[in-house]
N, C-alpha and C. Protein backbone atom coordinates (compact mmCIF):
# COMPACT_ATOMS: atom_id res chain seq x y z
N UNK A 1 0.83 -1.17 0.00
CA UNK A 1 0.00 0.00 0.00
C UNK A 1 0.88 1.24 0.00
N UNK A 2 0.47 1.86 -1.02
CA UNK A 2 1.39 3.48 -0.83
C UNK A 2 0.84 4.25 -0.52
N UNK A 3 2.00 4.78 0.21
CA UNK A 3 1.76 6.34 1.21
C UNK A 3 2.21 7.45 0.81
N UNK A 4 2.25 7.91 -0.37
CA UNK A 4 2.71 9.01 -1.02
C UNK A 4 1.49 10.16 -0.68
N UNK A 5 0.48 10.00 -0.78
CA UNK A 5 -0.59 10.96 -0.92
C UNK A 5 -1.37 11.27 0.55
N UNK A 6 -0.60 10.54 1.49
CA UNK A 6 -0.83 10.63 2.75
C UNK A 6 -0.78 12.51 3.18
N UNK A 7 0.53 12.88 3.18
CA UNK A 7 0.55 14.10 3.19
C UNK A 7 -0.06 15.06 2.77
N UNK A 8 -0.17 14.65 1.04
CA UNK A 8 -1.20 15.81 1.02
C UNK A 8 -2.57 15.83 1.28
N UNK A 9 -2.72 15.05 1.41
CA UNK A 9 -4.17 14.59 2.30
C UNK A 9 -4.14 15.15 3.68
N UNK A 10 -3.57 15.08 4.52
CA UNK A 10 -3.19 16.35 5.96
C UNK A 10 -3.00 17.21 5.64
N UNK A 11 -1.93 17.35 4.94
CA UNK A 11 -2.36 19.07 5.01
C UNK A 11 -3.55 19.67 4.28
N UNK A 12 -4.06 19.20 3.32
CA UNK A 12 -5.70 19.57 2.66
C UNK A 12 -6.33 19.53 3.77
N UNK A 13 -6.62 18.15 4.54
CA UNK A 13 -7.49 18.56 6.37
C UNK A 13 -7.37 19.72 6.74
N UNK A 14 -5.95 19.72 7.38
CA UNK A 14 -5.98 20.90 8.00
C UNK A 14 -6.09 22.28 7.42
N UNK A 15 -5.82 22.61 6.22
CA UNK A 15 -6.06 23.71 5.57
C UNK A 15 -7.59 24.01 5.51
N UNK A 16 -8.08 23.05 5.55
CA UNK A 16 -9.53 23.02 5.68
C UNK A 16 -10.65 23.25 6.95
N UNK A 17 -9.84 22.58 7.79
CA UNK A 17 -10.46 23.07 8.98
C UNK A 17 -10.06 24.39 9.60
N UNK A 18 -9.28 24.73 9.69
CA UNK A 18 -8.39 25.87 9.68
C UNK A 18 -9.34 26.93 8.93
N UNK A 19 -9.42 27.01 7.25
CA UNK A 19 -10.60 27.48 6.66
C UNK A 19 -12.13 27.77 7.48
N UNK A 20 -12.47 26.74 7.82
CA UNK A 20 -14.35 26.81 8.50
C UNK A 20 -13.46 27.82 9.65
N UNK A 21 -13.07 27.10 10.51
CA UNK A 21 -13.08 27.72 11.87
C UNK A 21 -12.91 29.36 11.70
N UNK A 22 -12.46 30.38 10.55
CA UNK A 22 -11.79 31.37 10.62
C UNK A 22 -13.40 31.51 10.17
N UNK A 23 -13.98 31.46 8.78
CA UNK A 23 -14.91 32.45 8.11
C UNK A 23 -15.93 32.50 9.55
N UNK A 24 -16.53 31.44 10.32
CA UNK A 24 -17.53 32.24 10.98
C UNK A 24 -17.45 33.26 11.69
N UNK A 25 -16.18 33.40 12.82
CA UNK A 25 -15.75 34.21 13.13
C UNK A 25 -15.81 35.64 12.77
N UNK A 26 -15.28 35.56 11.52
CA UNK A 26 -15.08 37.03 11.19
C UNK A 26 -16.27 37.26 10.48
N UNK A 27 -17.24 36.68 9.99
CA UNK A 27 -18.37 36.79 9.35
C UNK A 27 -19.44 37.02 10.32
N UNK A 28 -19.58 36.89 11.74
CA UNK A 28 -20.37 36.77 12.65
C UNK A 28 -20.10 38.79 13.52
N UNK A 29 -19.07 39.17 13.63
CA UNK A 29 -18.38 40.27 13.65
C UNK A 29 -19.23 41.10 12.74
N UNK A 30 -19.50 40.86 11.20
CA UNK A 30 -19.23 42.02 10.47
C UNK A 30 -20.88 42.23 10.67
N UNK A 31 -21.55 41.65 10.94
CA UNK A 31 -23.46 41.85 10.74
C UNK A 31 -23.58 42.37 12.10
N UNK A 32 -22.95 42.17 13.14
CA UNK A 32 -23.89 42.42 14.36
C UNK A 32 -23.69 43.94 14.29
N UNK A 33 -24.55 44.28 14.86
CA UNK A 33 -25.01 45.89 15.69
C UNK A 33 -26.11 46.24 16.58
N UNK A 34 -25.29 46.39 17.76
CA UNK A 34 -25.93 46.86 18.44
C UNK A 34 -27.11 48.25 18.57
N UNK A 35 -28.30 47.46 19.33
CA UNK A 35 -29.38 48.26 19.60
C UNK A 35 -29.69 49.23 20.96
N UNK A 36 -29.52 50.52 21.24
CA UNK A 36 -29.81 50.62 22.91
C UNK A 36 -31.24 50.88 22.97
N UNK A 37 -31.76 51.29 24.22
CA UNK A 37 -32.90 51.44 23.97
C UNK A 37 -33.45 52.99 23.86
N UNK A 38 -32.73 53.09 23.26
CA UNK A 38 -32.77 55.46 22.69
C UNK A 38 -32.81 54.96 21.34
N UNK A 39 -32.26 53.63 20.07
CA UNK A 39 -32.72 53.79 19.03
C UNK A 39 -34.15 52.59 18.57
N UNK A 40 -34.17 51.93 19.38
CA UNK A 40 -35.17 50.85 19.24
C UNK A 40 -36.42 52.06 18.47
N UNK A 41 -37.39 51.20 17.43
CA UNK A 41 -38.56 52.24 16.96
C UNK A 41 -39.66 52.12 18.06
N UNK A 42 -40.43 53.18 18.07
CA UNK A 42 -41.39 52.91 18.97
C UNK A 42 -42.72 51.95 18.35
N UNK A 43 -43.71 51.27 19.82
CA UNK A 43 -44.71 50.37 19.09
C UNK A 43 -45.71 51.50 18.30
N UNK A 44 -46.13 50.59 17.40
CA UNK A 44 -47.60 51.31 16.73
C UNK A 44 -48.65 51.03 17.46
N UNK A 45 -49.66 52.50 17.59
CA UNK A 45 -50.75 51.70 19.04
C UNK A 45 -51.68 50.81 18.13
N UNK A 46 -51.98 50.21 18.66
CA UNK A 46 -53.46 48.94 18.63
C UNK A 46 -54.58 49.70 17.65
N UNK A 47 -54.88 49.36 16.73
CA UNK A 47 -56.15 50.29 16.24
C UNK A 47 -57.25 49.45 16.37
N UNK A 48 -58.10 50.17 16.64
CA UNK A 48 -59.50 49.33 17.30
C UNK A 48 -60.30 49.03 16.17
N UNK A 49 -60.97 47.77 16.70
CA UNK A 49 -62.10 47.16 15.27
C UNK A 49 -62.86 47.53 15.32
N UNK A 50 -63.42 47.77 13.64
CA UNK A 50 -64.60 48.67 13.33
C UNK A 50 -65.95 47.52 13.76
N UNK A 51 -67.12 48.13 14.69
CA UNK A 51 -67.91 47.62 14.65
C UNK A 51 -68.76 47.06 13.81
N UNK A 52 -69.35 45.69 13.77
CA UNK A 52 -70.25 44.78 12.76
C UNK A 52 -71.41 45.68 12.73
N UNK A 53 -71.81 46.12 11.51
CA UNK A 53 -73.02 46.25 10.95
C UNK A 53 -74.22 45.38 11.66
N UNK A 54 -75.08 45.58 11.71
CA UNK A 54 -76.28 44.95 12.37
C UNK A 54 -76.88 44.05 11.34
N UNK A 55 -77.31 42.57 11.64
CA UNK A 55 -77.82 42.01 10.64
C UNK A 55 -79.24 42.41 10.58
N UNK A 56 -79.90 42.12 9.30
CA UNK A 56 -80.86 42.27 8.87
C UNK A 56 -81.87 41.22 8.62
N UNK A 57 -82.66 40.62 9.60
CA UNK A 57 -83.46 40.04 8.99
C UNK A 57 -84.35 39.77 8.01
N UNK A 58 -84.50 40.66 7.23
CA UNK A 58 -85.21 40.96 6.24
C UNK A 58 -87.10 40.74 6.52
N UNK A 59 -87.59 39.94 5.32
CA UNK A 59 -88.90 39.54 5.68
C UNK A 59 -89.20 38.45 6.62
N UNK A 60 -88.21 37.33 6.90
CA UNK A 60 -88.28 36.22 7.31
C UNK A 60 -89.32 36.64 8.78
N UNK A 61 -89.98 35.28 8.84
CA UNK A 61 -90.92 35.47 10.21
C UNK A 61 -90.69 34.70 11.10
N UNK A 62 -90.84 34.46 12.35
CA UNK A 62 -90.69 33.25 13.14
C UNK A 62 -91.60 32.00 12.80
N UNK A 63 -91.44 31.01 13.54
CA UNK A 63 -92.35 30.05 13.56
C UNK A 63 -93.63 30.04 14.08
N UNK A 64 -93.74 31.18 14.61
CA UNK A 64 -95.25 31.06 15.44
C UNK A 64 -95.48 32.07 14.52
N UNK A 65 -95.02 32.87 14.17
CA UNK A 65 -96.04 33.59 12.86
C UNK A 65 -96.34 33.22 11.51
N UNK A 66 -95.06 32.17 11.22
CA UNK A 66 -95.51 31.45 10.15
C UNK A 66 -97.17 30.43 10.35
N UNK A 67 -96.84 29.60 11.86
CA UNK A 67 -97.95 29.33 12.19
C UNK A 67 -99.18 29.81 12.10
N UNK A 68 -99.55 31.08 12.55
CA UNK A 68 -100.92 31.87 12.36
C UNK A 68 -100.90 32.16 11.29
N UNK A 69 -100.17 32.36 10.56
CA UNK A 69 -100.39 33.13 8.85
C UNK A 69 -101.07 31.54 8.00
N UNK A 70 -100.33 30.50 8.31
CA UNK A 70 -101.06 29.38 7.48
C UNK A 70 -102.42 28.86 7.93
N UNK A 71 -102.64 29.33 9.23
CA UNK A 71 -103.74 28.42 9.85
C UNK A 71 -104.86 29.42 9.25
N UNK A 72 -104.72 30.77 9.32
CA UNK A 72 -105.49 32.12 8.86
C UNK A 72 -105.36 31.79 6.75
N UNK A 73 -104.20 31.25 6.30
CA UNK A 73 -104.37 31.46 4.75
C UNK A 73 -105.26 30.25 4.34
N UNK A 74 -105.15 28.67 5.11
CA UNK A 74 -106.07 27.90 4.88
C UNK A 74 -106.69 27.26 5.04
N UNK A 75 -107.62 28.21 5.99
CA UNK A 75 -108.67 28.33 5.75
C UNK A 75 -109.63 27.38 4.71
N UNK A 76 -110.56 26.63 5.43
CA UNK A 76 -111.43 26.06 3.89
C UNK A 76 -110.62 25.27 2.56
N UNK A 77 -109.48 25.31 2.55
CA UNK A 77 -108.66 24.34 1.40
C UNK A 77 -108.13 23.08 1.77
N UNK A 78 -108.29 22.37 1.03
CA UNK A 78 -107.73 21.56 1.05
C UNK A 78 -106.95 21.12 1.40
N UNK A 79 -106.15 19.74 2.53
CA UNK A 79 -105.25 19.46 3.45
C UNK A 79 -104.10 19.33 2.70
N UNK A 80 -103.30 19.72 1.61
CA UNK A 80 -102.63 19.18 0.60
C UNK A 80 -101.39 20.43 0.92
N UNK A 81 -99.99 19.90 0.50
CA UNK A 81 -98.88 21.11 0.40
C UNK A 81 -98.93 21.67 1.48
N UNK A 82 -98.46 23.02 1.20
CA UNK A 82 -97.66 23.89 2.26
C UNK A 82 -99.24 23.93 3.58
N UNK A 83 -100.31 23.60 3.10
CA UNK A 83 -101.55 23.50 4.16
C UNK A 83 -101.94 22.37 4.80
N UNK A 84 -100.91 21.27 4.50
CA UNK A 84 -101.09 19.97 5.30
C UNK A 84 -100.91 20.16 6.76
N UNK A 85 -101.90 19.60 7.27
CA UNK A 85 -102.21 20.27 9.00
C UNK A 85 -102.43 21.13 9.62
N UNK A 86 -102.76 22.28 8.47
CA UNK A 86 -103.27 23.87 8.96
C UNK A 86 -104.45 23.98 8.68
N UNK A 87 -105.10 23.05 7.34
CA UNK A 87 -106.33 23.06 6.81
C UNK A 87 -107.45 22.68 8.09
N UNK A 88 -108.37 23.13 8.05
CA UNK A 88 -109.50 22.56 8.75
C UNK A 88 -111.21 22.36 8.40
């Protein structure tokens, strides 16, 4: 087995690790900056929610007025459809 390429194989390692260990370092340095609290921005206040519109029921009726309106519309007709069990 030959060992010729042993060497440069170590020193490529170490040139390499050597490499990582330096860039974070100095790359970690160049971004930071400090904040005190004289430049921090100030908060934006809270803006309050616009109140919901009121719903509209429109024509719709309850059930007990639907009730009297059918028992009052039929009247005398026939037990059939929307007058089944209102008829009399």
């Amino acid at each position: 087995m030959k060992t010729g390429h042993l060497p440069l194989t170590l020193v490529c390692v170490i040139a390499g690790a050597g490499w990582l260990a330096a860039v974070p370092a100095s790359g970690a340095t160049d971004n930071f900056t400090a904040v005190t609290a004289a430049e921090k921005p100030a908060k934006k206040p809270k803006q309050a929610k616009a109140p919901k519109p009121p719903t509209d029921k429109g024509s719709a009726e309850s059930k007990s007025e639907r009730d009297k309106r059918l028992i009052r519309e039929c009247r005398g007709r026939p037990n059939a459809g929307v007058c089944e069990g209102f008829a009399s």
